[in-house]
N, C-alpha and C. Protein backbone atom coordinates (compact mmCIF):
# COMPACT_ATOMS: atom_id res chain seq x y z
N UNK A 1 13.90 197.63 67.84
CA UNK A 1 12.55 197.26 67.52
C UNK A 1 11.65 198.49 67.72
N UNK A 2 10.74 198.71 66.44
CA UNK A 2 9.86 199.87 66.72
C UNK A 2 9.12 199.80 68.16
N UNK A 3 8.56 200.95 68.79
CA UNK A 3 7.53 200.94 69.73
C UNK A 3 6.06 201.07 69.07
N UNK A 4 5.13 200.36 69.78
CA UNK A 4 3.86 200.26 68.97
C UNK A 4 2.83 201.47 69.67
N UNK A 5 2.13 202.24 68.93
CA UNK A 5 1.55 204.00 68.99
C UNK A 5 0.72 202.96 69.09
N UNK A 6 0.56 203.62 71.04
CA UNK A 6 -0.64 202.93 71.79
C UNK A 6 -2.13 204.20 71.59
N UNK A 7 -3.41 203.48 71.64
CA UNK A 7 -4.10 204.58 71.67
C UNK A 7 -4.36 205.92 72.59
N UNK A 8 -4.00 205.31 74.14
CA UNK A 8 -4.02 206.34 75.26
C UNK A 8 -5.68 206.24 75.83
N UNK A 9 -6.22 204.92 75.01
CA UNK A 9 -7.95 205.24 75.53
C UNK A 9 -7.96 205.01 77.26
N UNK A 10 -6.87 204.17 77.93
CA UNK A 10 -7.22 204.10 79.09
C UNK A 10 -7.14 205.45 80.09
N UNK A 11 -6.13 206.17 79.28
CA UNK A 11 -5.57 207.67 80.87
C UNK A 11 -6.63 208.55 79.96
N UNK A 12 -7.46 208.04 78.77
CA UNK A 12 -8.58 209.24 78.59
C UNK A 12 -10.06 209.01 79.76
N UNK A 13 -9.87 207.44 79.65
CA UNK A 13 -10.94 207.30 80.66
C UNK A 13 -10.53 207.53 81.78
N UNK A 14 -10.13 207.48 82.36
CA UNK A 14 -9.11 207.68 83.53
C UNK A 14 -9.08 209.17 84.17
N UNK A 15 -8.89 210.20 83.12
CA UNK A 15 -9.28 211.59 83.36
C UNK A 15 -10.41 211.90 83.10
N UNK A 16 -10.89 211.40 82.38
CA UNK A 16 -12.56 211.85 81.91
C UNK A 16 -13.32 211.01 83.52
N UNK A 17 -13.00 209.86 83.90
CA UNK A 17 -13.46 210.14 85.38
C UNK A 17 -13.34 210.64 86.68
N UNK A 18 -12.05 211.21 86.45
CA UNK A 18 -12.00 211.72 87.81
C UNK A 18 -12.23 213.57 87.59
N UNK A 19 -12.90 213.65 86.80
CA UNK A 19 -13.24 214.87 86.04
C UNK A 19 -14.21 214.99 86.74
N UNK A 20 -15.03 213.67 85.94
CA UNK A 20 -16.17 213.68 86.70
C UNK A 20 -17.04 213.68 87.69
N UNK A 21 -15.89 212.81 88.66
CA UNK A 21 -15.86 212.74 90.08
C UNK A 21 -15.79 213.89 90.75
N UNK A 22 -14.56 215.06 90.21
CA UNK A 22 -14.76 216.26 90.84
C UNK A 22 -15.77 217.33 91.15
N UNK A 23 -16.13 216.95 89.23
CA UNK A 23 -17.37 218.34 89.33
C UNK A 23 -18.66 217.54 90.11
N UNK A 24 -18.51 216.36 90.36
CA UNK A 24 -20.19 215.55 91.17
C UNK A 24 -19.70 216.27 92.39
N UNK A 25 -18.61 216.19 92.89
CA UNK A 25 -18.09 216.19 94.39
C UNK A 25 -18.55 217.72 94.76
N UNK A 26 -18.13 218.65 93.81
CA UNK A 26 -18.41 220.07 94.12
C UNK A 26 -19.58 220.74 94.29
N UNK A 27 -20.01 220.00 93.17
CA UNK A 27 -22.15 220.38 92.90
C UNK A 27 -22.48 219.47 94.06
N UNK A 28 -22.36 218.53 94.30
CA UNK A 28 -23.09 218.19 95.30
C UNK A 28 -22.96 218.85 96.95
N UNK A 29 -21.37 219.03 97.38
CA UNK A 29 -21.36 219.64 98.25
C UNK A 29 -20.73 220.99 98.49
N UNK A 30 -21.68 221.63 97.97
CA UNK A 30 -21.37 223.06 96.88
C UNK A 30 -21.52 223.95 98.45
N UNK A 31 -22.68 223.80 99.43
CA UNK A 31 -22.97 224.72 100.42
C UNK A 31 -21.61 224.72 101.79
N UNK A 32 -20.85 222.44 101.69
CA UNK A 32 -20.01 222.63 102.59
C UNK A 32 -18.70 223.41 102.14
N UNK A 33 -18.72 223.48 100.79
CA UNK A 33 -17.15 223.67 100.06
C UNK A 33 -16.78 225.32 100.08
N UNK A 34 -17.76 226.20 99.91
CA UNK A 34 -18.32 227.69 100.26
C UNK A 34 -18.01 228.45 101.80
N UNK A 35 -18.37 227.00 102.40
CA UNK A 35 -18.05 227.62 103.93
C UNK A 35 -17.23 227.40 104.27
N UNK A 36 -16.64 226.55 103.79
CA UNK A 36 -14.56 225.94 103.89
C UNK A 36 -13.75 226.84 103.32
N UNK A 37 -14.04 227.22 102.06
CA UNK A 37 -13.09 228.07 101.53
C UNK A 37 -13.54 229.42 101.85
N UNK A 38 -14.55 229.93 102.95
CA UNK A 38 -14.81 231.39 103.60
C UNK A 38 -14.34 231.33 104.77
N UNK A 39 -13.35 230.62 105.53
CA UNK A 39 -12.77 230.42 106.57
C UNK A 39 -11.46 231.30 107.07
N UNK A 40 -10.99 232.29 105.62
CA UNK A 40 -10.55 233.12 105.98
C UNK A 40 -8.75 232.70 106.18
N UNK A 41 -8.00 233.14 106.09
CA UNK A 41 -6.79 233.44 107.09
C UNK A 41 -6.08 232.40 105.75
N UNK A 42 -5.12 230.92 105.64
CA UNK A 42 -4.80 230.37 104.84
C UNK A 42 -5.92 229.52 103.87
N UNK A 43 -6.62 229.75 104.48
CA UNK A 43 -7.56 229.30 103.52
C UNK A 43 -8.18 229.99 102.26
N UNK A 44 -7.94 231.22 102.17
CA UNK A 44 -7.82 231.45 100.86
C UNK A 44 -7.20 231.05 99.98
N UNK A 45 -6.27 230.33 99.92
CA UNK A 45 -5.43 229.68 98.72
C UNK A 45 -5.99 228.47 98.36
N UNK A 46 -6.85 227.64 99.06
CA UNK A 46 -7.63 226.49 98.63
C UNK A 46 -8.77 226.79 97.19
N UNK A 47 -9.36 227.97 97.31
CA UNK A 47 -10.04 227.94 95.85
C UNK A 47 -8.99 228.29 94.47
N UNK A 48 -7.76 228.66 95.12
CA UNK A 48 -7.16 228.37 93.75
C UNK A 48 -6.65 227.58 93.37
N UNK A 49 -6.16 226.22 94.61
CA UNK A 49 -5.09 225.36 94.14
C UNK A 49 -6.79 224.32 93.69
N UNK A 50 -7.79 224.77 93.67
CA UNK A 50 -9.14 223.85 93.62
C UNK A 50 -9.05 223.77 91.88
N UNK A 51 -9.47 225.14 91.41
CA UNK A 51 -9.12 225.72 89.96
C UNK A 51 -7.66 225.12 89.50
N UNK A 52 -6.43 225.33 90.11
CA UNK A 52 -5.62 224.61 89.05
C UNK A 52 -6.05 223.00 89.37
N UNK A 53 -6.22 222.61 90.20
CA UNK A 53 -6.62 221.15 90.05
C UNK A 53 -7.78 220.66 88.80
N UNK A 54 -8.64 221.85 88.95
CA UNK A 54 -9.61 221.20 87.90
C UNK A 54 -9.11 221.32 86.33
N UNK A 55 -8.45 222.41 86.09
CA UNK A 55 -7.70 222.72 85.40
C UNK A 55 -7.38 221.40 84.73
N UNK A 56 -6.06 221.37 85.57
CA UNK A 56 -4.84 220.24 84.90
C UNK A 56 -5.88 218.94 84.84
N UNK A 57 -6.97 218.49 85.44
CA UNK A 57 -7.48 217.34 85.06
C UNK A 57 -8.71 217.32 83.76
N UNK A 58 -9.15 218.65 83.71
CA UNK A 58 -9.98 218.72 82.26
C UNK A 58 -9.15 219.26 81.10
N UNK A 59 -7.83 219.55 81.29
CA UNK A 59 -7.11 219.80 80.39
C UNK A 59 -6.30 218.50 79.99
N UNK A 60 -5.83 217.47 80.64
CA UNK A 60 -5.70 216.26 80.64
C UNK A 60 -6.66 215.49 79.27
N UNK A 61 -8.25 215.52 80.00
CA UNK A 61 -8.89 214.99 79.27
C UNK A 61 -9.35 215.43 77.59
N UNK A 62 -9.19 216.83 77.89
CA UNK A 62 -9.45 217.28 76.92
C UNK A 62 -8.52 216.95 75.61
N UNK A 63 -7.25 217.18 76.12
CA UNK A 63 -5.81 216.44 75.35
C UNK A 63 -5.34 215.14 74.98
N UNK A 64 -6.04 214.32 75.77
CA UNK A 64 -6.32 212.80 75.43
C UNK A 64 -7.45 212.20 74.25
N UNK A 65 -8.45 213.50 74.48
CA UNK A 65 -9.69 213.06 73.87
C UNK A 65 -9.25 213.47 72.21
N UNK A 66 -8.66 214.50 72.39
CA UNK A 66 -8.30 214.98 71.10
C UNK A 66 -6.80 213.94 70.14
N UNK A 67 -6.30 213.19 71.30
CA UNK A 67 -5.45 212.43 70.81
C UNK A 67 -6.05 211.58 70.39
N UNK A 68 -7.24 210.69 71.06
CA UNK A 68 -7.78 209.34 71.03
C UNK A 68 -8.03 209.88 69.49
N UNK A 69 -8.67 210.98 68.99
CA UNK A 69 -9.78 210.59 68.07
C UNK A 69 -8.65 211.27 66.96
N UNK A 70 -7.51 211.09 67.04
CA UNK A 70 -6.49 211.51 66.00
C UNK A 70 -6.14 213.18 65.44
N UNK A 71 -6.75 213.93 66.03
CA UNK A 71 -6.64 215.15 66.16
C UNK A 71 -5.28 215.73 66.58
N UNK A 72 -4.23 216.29 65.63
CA UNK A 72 -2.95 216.78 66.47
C UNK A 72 -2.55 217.98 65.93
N UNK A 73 -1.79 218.42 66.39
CA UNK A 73 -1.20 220.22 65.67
C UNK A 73 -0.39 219.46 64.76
N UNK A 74 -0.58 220.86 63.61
CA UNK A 74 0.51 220.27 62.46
C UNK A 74 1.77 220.65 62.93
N UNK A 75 2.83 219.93 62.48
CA UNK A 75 4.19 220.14 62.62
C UNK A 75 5.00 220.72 61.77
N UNK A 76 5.19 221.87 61.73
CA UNK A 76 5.62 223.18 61.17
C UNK A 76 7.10 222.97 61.23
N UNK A 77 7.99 223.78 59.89
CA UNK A 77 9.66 223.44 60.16
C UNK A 77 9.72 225.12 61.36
N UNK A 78 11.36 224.58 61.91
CA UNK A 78 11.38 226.00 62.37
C UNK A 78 11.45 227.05 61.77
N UNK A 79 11.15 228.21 62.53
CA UNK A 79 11.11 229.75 61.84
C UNK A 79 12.56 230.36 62.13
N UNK A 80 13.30 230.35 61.02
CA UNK A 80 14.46 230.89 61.00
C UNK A 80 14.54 231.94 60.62
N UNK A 81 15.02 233.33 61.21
CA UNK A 81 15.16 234.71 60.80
C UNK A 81 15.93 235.20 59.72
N UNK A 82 14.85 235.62 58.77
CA UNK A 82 16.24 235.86 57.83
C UNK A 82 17.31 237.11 58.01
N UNK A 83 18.46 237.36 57.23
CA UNK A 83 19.73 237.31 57.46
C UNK A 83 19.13 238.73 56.82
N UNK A 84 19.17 239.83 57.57
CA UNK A 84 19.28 241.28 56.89
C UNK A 84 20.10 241.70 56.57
N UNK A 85 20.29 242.38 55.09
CA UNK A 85 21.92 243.11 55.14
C UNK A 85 21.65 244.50 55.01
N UNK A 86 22.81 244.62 55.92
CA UNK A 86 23.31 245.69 56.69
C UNK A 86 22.76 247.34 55.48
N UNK A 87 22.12 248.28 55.89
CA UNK A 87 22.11 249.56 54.98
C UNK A 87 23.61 250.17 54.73
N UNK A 88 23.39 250.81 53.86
CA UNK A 88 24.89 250.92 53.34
C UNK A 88 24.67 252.63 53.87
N UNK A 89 26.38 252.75 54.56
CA UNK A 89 26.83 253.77 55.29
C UNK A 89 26.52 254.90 54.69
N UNK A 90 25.69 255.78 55.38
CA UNK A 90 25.96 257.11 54.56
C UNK A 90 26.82 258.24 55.19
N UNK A 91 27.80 259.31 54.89
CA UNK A 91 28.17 260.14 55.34
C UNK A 91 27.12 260.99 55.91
N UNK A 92 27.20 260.86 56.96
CA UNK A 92 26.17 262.17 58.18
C UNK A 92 26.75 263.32 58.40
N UNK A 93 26.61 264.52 57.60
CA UNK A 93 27.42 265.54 58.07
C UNK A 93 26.05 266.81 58.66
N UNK A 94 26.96 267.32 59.65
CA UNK A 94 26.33 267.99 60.44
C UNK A 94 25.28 269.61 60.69
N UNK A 95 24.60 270.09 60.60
CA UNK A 95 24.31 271.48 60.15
C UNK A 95 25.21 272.05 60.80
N UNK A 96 25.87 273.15 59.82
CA UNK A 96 26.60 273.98 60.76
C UNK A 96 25.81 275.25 60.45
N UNK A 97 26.24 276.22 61.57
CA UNK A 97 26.15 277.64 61.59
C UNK A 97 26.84 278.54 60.42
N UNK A 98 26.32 278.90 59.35
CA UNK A 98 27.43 280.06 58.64
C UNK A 98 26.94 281.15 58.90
N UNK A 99 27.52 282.30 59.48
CA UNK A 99 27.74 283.67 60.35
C UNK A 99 27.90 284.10 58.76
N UNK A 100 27.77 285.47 58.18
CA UNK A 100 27.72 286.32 56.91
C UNK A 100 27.48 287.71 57.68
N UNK A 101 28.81 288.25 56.77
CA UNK A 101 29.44 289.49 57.91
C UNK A 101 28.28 290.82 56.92
């Protein structure tokens, strides 16, 4: 039995809010989040795993949104290399020295 091509509107809303939730969370506590991640020592790795977090969740939405509204890459055949043939051998002969007495 076929499967029925669901729209995906719920995991668009779904990321489109907790998107939203993030960037409220940050702007709002923008002065405590500054002094957390200036704490020095392992805490430098928190503003980046912050960035891939925001990342993967506006890239989420962004990829949903573009699904919801039927937007997709075209589907291209593969790129198969074509078959070069070979240059045809030439005799390489060498400079020589001729000495003339």
């Amino acid at each position: 039995m076929p499967r029925k091509k669901r729209s995906g509107a719920g995991k668009t809303l779904l990321f489109g809010l907790l998107s939203i939730t993030l960037y409220a969370a940050v702007f709002s506590h923008g002065t405590a989040v500054a002094q957390f991640f200036a704490r020095g020592a392992w805490y430098c790795i928190l503003p980046i795993l912050t960035v891939f977090l925001f990342s993967f969740v506006h890239g989420a939405f962004a990829s949903h949104v573009w699904t919801l509204l039927g937007i997709e890459p075209r589907k291209t055949a593969q790129h198969r290399p074509e078959k070069r043939k070979a240059p045809p051998k030439r005799k390489r002969t060498r400079p020589r020295l001729q000495l003339r007495a």
